[in-house]
N, C-alpha and C. Protein backbone atom coordinates (compact mmCIF):
# COMPACT_ATOMS: atom_id res chain seq x y z
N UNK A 1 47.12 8.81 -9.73
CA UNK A 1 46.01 9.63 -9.22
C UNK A 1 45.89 9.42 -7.70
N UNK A 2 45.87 10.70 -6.81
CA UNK A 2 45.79 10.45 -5.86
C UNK A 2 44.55 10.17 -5.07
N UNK A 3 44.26 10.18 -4.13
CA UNK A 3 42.63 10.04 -3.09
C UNK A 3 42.11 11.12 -3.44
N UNK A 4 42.82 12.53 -3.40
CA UNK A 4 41.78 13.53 -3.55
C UNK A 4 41.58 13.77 -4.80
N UNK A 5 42.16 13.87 -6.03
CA UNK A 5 42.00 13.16 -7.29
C UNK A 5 40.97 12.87 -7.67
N UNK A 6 41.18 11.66 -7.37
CA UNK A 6 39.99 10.62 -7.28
C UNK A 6 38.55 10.91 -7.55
N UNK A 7 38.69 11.46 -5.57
CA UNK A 7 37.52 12.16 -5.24
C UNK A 7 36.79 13.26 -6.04
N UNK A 8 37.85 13.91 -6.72
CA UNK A 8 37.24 15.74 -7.71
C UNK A 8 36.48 14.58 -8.77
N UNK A 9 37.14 13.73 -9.65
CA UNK A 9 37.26 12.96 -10.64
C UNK A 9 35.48 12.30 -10.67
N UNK A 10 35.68 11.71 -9.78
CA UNK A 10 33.91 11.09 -9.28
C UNK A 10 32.94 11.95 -9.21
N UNK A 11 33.32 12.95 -8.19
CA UNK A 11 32.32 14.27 -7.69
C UNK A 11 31.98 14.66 -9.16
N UNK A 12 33.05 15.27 -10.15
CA UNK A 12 33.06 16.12 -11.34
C UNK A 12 31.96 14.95 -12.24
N UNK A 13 32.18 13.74 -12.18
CA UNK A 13 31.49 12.32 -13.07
C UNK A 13 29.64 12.74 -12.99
N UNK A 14 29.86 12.77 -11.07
CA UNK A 14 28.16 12.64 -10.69
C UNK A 14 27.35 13.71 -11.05
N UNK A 15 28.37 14.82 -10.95
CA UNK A 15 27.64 16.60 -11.64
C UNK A 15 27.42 16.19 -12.91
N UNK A 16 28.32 15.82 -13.92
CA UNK A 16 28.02 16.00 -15.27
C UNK A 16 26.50 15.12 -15.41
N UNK A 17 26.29 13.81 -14.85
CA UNK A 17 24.97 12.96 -14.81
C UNK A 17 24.15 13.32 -14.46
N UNK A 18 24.04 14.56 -13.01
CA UNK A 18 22.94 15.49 -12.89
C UNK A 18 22.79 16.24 -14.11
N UNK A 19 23.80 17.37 -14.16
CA UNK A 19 23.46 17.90 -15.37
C UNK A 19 22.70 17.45 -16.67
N UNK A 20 22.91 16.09 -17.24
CA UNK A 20 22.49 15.96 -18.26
C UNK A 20 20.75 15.64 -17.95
N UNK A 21 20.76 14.73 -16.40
CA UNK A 21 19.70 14.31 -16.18
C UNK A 21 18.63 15.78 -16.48
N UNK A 22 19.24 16.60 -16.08
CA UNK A 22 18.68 18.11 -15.48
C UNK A 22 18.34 18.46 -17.09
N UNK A 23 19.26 18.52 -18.38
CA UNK A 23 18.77 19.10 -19.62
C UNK A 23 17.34 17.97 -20.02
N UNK A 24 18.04 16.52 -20.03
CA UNK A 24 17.00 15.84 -20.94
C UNK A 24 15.21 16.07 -19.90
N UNK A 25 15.28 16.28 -18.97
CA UNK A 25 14.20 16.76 -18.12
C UNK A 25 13.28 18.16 -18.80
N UNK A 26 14.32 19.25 -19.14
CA UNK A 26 13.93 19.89 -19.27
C UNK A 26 13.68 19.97 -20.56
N UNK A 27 14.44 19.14 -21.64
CA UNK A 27 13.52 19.10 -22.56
C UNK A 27 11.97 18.45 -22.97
N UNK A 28 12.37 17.18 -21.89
CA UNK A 28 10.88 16.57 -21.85
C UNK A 28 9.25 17.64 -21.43
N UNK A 29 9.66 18.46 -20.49
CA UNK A 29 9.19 19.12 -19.88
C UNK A 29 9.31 20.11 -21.25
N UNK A 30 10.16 20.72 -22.10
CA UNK A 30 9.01 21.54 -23.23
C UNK A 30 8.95 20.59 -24.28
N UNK A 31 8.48 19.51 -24.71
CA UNK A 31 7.91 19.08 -25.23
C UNK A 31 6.28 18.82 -24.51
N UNK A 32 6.56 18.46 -23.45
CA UNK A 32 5.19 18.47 -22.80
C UNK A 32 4.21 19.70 -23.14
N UNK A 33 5.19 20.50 -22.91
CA UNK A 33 4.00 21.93 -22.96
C UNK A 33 4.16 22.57 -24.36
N UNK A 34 4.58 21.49 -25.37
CA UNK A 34 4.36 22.10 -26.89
C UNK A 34 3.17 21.50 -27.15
N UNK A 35 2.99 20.09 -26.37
CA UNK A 35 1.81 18.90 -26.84
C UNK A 35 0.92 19.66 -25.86
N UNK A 36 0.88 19.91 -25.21
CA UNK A 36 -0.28 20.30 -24.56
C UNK A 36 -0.83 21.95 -25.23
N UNK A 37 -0.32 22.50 -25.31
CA UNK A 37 -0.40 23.92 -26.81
C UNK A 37 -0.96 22.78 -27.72
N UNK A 38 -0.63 22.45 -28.27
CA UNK A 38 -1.25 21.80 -28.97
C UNK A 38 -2.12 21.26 -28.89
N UNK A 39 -2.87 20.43 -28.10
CA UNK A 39 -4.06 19.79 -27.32
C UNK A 39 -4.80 21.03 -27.22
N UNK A 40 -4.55 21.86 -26.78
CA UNK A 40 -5.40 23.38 -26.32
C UNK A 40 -6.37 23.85 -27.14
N UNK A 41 -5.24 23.91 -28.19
CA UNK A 41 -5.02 25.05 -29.73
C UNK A 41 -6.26 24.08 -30.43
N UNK A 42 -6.05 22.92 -30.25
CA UNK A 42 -7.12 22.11 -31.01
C UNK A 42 -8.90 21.85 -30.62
N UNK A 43 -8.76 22.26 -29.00
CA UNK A 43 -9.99 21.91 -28.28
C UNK A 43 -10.41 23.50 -28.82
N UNK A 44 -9.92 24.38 -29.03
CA UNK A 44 -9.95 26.04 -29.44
C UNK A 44 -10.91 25.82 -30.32
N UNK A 45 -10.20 25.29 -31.46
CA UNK A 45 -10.87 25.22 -33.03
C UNK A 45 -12.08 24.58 -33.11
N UNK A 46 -12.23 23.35 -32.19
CA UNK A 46 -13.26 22.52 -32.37
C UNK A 46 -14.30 23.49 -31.69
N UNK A 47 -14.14 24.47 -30.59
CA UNK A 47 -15.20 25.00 -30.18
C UNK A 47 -15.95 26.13 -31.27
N UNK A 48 -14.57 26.93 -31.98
CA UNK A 48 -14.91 27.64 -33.32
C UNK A 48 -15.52 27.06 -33.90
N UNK A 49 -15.33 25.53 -34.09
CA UNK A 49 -16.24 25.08 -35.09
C UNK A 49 -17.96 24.63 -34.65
N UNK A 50 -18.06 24.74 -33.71
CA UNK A 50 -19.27 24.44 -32.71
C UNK A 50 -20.01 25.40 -32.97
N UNK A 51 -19.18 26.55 -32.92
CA UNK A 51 -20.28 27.66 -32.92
C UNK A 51 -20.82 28.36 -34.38
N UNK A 52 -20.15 27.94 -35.09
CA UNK A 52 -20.53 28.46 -36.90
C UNK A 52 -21.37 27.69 -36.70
C-alpha cells in the first residue's frame, strides 16, 4: 500500500465513523421526538380528562 493509499484508506475509515455517528444521532433524535409525542399526547388526555 502506498502513501496515497493509505491516505484514501484512513480518509474513507473517518467518513464511514461520521456517517454512522451521523445515523445513530439521527436516530436518537427520532426517538426523542416519538417520547416527546408521547409526553404531549398524554398532557392532551389528562387535560380531556380535567374537563369531563
Amino acid at each position: 500500500m502506498d502513501s496515497i493509499e493509505q491516505a484514501l484508506f484512513l480518509y474513507e475509515k473517518e467518513n464511514i465513523g461520521i456517517v454512522l455517528m451521523g445515523i445513530q444521532l439521527r436516530k436518537k433524535s427520532i426517538d426523542f421526538r416519538a417520547m416527546s409525542d408521547k409526553i404531549l399526547t398524554r398532557k392532551e388526555q389528562k387535560r380531556d380528562f380535567q374537563e369531563d
